[in-house]
Protein backbone atom coordinates (compact mmCIF):
# COMPACT_ATOMS: atom_id res chain seq x y z
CA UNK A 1 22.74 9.53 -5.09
CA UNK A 2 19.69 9.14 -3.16
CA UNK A 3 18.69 6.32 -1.35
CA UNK A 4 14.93 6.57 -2.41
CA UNK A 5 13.77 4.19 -4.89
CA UNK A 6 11.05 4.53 -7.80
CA UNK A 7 7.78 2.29 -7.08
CA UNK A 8 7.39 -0.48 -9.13
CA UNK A 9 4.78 -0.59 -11.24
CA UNK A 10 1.86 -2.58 -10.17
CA UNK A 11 3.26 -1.74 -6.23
CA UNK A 12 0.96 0.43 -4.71
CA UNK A 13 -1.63 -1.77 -4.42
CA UNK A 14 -0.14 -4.11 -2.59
CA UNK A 15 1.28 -1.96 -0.37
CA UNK A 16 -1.84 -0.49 0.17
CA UNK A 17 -3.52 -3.28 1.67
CA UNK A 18 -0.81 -4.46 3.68
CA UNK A 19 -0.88 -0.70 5.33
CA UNK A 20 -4.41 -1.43 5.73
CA UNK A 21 -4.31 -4.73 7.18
CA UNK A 22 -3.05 -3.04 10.59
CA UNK A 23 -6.40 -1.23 10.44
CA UNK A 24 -8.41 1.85 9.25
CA UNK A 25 -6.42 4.64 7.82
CA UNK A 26 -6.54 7.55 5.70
CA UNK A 27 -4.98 8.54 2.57
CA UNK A 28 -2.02 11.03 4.33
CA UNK A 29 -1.81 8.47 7.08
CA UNK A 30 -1.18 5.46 4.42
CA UNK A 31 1.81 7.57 2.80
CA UNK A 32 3.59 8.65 6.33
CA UNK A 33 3.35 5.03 7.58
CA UNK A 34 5.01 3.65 4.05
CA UNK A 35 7.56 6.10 4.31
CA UNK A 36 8.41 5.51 8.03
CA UNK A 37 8.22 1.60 7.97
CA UNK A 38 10.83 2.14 4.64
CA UNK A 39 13.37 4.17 6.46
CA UNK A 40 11.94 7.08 3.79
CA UNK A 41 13.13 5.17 0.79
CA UNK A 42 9.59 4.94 -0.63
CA UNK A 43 7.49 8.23 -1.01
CA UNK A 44 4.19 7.43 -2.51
CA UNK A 45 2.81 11.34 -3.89
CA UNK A 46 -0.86 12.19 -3.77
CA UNK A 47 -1.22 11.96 -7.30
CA UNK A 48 -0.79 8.31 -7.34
CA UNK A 49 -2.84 7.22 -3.79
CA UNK A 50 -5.49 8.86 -4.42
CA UNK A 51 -6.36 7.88 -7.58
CA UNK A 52 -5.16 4.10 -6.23
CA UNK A 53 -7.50 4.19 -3.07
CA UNK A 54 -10.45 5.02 -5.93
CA UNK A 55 -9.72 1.94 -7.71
CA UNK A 56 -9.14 0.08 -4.72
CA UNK A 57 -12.93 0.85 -4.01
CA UNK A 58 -14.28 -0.07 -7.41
CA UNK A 59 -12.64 -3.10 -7.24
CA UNK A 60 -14.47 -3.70 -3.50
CA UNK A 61 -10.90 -4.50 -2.16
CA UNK A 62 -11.45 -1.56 0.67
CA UNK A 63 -14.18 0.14 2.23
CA UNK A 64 -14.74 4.04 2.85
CA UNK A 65 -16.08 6.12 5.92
CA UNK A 66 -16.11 9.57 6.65
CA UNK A 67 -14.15 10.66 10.02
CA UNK A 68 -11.85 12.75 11.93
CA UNK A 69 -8.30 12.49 12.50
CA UNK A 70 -6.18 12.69 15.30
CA UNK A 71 -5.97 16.32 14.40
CA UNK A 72 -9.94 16.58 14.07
CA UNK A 73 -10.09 16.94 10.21
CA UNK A 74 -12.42 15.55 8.62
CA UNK A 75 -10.87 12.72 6.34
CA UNK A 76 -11.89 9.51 4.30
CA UNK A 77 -10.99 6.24 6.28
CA UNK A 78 -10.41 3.44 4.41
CA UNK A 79 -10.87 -0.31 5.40
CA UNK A 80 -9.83 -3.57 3.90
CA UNK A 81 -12.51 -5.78 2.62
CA UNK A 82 -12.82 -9.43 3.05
CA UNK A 83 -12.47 -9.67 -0.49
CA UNK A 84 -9.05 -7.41 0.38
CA UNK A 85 -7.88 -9.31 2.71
CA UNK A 86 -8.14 -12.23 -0.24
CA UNK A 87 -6.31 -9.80 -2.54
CA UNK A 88 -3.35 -8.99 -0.05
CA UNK A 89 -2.56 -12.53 0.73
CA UNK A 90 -2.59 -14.32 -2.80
CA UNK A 91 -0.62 -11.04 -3.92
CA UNK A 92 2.07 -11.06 -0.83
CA UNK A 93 2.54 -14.99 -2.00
CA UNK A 94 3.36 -13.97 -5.30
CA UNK A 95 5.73 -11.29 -4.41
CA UNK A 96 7.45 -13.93 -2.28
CA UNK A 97 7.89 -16.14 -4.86
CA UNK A 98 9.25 -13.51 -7.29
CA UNK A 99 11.43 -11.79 -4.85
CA UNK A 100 13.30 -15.64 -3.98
CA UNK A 101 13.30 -16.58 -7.70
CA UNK A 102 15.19 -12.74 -8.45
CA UNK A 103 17.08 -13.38 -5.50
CA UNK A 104 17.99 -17.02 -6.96
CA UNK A 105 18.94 -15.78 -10.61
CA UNK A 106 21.46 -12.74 -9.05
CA UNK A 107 23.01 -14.35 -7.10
CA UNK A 108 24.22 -17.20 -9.36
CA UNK A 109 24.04 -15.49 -12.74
């Protein structure tokens, strides 16, 4: 059995912001950091960040710039927006409350 675990849906988002609240990243750079702070139990593929960071934009929730990596690629850096920043705090709030009332009903049902 593997100790990865499927993505919730309605997830990536979320985690996507926090992962840019430490500052500007891009897209590969997002996906190693999720998988390192989970101990590689989350792997997020390209075919869902990408199309997440898109929507992210069109939504204004982060910002894109054109720049080089640490291994002097040329990549997309993405930012979080002040309107982001909104985003990732009302959403972190409700995953606390959901994770303490799931928490609640299975550990006394």
């Amino acid at each position: 059995m593997s100790d990865r675990l499927p993505l919730p849906q309605g997830t990536l988002d979320l985690l996507i912001l926090r992962t840019l609240a430490l500052g500007p990243q891009h897209g590969w750079a997002m996906a190693q950091r999720l998988q390192q702070i989970t101990g590689d139990a989350l792997q997020v593929p390209q075919g869902s960040l990408y199309p997440a960071l898109h929507r992210l934009e069109r939504r204004g929730w982060i910002a894109a710039s054109w720049g080089e990596t640490d291994a002097n690629r040329r990549a997309k850096f993405y930012t979080l927006t002040r309107s982001g920043r909104r985003q990732l705090e009302s959403g972190q709030a409700a995953w606390k409350k959901l994770a303490a009332v799931m928490a609640r009903v299975l550990e006394t049902a």
